[in-house]
PDB file of N, CA and C in Angstrom:
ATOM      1  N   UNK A   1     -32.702   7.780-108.146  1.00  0.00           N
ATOM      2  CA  UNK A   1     -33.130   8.147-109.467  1.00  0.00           C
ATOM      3  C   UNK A   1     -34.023   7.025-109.987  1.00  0.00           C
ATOM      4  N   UNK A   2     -35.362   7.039-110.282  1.00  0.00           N
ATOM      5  CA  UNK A   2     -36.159   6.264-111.172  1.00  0.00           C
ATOM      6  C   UNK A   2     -36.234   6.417-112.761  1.00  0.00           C
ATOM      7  N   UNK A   3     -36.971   5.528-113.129  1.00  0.00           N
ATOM      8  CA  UNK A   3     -37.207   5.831-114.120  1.00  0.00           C
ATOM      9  C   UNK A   3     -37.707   7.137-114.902  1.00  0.00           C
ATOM     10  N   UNK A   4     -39.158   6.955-113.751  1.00  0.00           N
ATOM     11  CA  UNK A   4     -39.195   8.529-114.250  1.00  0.00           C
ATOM     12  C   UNK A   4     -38.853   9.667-114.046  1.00  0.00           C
ATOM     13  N   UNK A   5     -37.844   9.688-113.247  1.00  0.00           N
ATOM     14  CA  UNK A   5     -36.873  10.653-113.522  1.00  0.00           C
ATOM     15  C   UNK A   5     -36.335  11.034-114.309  1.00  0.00           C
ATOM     16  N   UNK A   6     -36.217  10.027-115.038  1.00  0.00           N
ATOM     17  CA  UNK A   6     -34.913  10.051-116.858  1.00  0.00           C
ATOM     18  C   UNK A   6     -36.015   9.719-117.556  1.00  0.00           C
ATOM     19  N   UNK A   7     -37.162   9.473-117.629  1.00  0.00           N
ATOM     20  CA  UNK A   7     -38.544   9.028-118.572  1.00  0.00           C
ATOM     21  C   UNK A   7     -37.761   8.036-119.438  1.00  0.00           C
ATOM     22  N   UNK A   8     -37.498   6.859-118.663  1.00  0.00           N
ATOM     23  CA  UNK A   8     -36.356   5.858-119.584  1.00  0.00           C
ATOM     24  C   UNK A   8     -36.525   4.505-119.099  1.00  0.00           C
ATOM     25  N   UNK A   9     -36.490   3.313-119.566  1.00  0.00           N
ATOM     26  CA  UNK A   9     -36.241   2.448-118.806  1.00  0.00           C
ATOM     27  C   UNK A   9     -34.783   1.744-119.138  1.00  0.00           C
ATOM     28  N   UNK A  10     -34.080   1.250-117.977  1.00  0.00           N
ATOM     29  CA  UNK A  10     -32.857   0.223-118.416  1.00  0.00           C
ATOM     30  C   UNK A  10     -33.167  -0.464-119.406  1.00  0.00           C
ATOM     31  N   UNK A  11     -32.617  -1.499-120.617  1.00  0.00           N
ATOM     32  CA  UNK A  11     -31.050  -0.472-120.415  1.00  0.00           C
ATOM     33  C   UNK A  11     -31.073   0.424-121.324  1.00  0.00           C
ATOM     34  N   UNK A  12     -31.712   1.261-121.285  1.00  0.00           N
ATOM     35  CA  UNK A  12     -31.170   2.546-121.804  1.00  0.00           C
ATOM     36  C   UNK A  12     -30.317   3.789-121.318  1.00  0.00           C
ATOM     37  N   UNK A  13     -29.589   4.099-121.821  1.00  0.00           N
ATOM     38  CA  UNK A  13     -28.671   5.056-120.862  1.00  0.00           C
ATOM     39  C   UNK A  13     -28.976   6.209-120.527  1.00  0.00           C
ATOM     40  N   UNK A  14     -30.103   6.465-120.470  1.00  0.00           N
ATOM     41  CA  UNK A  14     -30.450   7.490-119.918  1.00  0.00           C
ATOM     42  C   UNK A  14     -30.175   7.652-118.278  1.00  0.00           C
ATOM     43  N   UNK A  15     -30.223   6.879-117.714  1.00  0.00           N
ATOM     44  CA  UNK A  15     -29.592   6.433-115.633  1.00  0.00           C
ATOM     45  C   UNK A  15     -28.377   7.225-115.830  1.00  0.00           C
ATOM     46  N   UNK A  16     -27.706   6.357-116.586  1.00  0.00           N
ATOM     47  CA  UNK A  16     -26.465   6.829-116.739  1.00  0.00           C
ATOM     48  C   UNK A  16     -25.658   7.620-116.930  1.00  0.00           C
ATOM     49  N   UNK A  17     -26.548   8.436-117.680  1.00  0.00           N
ATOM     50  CA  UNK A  17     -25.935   9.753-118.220  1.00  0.00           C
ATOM     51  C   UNK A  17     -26.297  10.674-117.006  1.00  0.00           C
ATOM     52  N   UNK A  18     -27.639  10.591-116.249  1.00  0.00           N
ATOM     53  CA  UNK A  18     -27.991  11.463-115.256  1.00  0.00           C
ATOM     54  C   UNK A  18     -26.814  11.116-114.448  1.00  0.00           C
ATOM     55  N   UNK A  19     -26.621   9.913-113.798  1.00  0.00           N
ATOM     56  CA  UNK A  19     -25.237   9.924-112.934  1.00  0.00           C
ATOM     57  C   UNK A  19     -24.242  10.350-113.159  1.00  0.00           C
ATOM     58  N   UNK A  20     -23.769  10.287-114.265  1.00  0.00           N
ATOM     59  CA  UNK A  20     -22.325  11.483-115.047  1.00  0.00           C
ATOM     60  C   UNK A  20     -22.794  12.647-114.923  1.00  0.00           C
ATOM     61  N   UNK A  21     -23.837  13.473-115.097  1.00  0.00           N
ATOM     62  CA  UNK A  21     -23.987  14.298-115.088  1.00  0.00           C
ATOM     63  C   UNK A  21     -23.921  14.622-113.831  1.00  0.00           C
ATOM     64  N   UNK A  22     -24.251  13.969-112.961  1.00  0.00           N
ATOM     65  CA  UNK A  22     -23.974  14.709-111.299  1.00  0.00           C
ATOM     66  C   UNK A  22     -22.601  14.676-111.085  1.00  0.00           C
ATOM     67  N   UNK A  23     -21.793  13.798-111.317  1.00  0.00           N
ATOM     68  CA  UNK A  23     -20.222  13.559-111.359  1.00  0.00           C
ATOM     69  C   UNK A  23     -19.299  14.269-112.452  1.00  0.00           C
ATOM     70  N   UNK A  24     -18.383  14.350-112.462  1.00  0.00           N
ATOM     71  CA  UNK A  24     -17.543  15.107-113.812  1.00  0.00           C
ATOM     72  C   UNK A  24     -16.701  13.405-114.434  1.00  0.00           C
ATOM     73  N   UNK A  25     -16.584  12.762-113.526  1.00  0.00           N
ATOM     74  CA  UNK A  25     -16.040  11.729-114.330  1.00  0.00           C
ATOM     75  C   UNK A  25     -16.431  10.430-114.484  1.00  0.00           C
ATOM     76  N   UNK A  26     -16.332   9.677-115.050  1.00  0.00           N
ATOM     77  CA  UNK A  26     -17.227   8.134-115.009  1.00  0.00           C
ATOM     78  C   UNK A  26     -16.166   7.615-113.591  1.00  0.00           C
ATOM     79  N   UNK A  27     -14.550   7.657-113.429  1.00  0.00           N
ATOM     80  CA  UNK A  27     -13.929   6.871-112.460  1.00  0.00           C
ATOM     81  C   UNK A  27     -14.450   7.182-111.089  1.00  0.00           C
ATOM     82  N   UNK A  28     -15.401   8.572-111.576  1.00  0.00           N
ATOM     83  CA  UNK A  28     -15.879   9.038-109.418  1.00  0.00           C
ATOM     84  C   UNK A  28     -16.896   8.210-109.461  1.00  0.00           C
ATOM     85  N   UNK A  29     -17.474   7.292-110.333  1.00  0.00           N
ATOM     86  CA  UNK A  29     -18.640   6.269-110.047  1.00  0.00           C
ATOM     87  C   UNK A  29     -18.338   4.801-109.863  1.00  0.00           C
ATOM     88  N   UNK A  30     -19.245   3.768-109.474  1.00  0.00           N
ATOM     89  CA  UNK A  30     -18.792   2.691-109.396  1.00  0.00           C
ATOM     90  C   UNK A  30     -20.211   2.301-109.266  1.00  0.00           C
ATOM     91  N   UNK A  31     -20.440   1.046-111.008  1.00  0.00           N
ATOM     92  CA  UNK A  31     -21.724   0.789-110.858  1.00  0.00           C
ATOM     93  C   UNK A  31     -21.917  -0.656-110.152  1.00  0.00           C
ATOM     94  N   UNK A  32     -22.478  -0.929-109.264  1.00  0.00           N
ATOM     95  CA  UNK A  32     -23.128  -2.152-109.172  1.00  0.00           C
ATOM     96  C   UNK A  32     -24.370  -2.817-108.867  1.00  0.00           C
ATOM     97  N   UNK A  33     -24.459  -4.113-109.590  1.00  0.00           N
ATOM     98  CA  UNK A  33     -25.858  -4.351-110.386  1.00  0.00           C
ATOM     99  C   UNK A  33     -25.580  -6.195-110.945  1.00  0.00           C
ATOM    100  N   UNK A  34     -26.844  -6.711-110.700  1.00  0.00           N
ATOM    101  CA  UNK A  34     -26.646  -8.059-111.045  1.00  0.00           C
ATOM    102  C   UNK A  34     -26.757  -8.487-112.422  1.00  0.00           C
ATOM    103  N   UNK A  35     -27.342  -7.288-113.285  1.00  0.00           N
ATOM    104  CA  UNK A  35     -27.851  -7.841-114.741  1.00  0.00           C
ATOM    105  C   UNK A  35     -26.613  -7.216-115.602  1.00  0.00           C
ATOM    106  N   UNK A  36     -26.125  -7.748-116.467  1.00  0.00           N
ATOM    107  CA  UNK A  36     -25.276  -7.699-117.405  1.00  0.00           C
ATOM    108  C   UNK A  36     -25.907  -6.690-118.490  1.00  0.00           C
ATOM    109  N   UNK A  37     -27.074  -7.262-119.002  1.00  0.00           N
ATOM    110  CA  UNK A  37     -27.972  -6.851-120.056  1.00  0.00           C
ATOM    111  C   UNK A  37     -28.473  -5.176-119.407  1.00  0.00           C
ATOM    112  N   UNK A  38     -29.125  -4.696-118.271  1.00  0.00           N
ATOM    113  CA  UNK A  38     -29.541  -3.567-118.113  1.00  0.00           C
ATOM    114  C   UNK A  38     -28.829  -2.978-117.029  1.00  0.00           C
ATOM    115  N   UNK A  39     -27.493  -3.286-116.950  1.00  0.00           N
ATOM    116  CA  UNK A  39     -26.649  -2.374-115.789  1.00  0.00           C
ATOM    117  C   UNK A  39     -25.255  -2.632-116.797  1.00  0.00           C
ATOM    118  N   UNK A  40     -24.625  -3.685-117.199  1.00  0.00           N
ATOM    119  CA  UNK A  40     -23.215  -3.702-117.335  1.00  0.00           C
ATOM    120  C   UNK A  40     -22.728  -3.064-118.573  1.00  0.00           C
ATOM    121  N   UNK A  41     -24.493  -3.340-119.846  1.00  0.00           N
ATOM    122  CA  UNK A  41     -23.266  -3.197-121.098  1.00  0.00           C
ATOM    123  C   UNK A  41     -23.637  -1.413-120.984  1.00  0.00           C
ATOM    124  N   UNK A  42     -25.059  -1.010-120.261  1.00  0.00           N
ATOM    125  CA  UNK A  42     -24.760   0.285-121.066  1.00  0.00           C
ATOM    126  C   UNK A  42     -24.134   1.555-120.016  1.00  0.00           C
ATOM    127  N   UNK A  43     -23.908   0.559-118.817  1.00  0.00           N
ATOM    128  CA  UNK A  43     -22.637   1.547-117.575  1.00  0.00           C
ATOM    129  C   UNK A  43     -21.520   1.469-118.564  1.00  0.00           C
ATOM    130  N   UNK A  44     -21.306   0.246-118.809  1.00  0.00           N
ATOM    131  CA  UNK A  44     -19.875  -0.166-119.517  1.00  0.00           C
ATOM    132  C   UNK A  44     -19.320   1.006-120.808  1.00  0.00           C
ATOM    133  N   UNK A  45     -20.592   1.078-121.751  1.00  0.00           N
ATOM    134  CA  UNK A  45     -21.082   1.639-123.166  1.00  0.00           C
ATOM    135  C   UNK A  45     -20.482   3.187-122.798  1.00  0.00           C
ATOM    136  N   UNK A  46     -20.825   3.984-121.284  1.00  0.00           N
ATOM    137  CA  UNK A  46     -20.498   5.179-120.958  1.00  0.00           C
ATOM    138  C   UNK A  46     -18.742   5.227-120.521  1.00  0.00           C
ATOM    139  N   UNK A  47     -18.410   4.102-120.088  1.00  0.00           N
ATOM    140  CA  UNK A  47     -17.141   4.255-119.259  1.00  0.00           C
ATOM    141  C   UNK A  47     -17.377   4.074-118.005  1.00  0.00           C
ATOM    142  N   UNK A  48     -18.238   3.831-117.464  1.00  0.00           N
ATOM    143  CA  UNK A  48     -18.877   3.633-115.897  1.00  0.00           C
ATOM    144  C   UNK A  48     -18.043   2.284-115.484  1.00  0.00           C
ATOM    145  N   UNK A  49     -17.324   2.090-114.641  1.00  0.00           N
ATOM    146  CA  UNK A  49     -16.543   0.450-114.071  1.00  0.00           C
ATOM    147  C   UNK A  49     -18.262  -0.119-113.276  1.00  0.00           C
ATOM    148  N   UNK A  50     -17.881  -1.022-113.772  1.00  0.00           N
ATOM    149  CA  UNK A  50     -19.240  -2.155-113.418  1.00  0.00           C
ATOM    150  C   UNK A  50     -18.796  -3.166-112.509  1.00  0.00           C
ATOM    151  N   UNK A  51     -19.388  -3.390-111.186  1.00  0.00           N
ATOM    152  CA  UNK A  51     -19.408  -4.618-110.480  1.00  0.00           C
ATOM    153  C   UNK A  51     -20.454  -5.433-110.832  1.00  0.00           C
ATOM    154  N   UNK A  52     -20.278  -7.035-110.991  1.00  0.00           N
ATOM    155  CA  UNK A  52     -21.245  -7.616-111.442  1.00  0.00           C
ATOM    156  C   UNK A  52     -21.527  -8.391-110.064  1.00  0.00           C
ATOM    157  N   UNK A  53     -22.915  -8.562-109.738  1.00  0.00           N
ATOM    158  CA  UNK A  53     -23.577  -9.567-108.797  1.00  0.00           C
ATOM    159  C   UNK A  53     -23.559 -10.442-108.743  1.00  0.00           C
ATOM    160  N   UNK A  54     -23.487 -11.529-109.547  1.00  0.00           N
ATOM    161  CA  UNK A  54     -23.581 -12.941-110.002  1.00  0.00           C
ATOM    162  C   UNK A  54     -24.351 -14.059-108.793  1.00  0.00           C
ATOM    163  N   UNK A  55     -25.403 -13.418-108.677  1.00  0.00           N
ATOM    164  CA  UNK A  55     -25.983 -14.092-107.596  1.00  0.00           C
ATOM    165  C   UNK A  55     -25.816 -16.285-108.163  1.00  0.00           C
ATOM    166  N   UNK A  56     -26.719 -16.029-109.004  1.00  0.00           N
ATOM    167  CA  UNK A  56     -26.274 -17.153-109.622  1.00  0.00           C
ATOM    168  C   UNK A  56     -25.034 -18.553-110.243  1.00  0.00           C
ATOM    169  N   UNK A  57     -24.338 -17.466-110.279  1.00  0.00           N
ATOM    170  CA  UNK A  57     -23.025 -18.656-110.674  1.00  0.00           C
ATOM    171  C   UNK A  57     -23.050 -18.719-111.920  1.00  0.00           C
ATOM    172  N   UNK A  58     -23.450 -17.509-112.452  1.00  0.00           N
ATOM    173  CA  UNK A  58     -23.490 -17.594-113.961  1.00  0.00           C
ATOM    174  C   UNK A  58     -22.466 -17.627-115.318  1.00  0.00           C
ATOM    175  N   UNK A  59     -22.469 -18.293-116.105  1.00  0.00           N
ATOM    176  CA  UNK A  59     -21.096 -17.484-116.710  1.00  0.00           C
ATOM    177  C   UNK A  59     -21.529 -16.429-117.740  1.00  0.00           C
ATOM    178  N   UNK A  60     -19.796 -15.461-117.863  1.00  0.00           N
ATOM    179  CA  UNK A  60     -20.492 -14.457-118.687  1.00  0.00           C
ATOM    180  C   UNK A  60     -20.336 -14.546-120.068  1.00  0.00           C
ATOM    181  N   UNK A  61     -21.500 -14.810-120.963  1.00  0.00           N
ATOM    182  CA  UNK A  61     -21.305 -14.849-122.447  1.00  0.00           C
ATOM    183  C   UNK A  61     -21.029 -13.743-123.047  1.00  0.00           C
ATOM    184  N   UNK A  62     -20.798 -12.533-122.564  1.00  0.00           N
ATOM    185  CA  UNK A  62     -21.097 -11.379-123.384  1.00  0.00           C
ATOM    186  C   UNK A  62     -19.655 -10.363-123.298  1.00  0.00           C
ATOM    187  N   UNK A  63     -19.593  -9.517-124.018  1.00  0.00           N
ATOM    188  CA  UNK A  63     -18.177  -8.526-124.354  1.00  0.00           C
ATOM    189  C   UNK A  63     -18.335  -7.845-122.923  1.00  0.00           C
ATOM    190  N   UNK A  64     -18.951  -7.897-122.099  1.00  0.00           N
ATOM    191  CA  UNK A  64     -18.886  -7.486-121.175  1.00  0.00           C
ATOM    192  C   UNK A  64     -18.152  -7.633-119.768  1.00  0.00           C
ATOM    193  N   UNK A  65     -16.782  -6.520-119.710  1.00  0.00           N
ATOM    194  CA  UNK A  65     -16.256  -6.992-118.465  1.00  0.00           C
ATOM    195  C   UNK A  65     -16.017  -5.942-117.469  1.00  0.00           C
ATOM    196  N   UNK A  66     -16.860  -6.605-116.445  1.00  0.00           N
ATOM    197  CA  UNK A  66     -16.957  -6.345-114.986  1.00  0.00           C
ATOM    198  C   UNK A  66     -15.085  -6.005-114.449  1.00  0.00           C
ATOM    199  N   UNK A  67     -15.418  -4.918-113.644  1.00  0.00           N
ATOM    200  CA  UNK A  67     -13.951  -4.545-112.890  1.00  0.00           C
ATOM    201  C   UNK A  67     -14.025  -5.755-111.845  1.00  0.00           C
ATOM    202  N   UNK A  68     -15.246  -6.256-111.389  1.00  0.00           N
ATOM    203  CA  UNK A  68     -14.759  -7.609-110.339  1.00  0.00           C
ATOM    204  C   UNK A  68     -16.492  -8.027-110.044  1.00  0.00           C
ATOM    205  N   UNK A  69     -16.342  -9.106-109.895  1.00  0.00           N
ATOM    206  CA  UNK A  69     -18.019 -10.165-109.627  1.00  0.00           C
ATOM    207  C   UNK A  69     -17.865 -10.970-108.423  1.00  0.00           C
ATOM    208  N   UNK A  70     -19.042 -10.566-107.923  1.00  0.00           N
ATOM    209  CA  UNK A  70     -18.930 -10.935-106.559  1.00  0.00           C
ATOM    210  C   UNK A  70     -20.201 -12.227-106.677  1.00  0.00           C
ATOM    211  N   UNK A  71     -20.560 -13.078-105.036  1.00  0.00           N
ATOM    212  CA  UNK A  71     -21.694 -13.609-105.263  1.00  0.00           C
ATOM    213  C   UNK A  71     -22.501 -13.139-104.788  1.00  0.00           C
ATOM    214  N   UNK A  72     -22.825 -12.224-104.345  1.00  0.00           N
ATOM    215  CA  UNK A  72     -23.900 -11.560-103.223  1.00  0.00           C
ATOM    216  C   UNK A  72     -23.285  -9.795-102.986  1.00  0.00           C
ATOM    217  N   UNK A  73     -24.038  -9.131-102.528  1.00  0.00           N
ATOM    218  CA  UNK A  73     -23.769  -7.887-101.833  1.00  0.00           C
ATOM    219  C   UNK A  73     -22.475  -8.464-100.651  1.00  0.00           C
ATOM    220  N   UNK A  74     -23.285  -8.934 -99.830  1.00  0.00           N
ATOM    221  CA  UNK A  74     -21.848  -8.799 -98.761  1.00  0.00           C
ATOM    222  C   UNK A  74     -20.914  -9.453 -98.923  1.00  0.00           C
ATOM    223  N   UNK A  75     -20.510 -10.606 -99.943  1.00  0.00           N
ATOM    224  CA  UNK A  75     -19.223 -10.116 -99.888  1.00  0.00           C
ATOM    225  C   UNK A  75     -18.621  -9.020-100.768  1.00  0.00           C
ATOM    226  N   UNK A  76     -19.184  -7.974-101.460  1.00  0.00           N
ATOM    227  CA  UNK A  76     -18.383  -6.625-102.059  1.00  0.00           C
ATOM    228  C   UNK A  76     -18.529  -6.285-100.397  1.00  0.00           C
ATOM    229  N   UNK A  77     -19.672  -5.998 -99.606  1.00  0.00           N
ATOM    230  CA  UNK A  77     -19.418  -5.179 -98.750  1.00  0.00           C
ATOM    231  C   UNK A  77     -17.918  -5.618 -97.644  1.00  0.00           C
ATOM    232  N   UNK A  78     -17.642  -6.867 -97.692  1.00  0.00           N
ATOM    233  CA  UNK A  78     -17.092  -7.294 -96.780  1.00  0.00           C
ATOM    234  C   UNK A  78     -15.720  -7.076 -97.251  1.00  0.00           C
ATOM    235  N   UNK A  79     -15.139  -6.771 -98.724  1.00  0.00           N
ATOM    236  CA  UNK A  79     -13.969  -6.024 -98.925  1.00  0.00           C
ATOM    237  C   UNK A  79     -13.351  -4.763 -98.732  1.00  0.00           C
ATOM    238  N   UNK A  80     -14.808  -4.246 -98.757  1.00  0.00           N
ATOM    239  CA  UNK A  80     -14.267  -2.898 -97.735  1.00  0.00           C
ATOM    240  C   UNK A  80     -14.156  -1.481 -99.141  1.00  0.00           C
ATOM    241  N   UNK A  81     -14.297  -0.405 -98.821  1.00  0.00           N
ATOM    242  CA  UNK A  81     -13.934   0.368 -99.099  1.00  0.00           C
ATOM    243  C   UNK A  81     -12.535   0.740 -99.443  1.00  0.00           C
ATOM    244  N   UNK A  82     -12.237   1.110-100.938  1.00  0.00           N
ATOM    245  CA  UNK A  82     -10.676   1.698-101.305  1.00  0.00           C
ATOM    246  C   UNK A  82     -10.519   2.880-101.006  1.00  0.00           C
ATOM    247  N   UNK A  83      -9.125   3.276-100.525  1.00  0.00           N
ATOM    248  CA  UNK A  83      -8.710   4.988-100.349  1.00  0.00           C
ATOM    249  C   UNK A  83      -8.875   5.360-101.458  1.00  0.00           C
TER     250      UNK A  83
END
């Protein structure tokens, strides 16, 4: 899904809502994304569970909380898939 798909740019929730809309529930999704500001607060804003990237080592200043923050892709990938 692009932008112009939803004629939107992050963070606006327009992504978001298209992804609920393919899903019936926010828990059949799982967002992940390194920016707080245009992935966490407005996945978060819907009910969407947010993984945060934290490539950086950043800390988080904001009302925003991540179901879990990783430092990189592989290690989320390297935890593996839940039943």
């Amino acid at each position: 899904m692009t932008a112009e798909d939803v004629r939107a740019y992050k963070p606006a929730q327009a992504h978001f809502e298209r992804l609920l809309s393919a899903h019936s529930l926010p828990d059949e999704v799982l967002h992940v994304a390194q920016s707080l500001f245009h992935d966490g607060a407005p996945a978060g804003g819907l009910g969407i569970p947010f993984v945060w990237i934290n490539r950086y080592g950043e800390p988080n200043l904001t009302n925003i909380e991540p179901v879990a923050v990783f430092q990189d892709l592989q290690s989320l990938a390297d935890m593996g898939c839940p039943q």
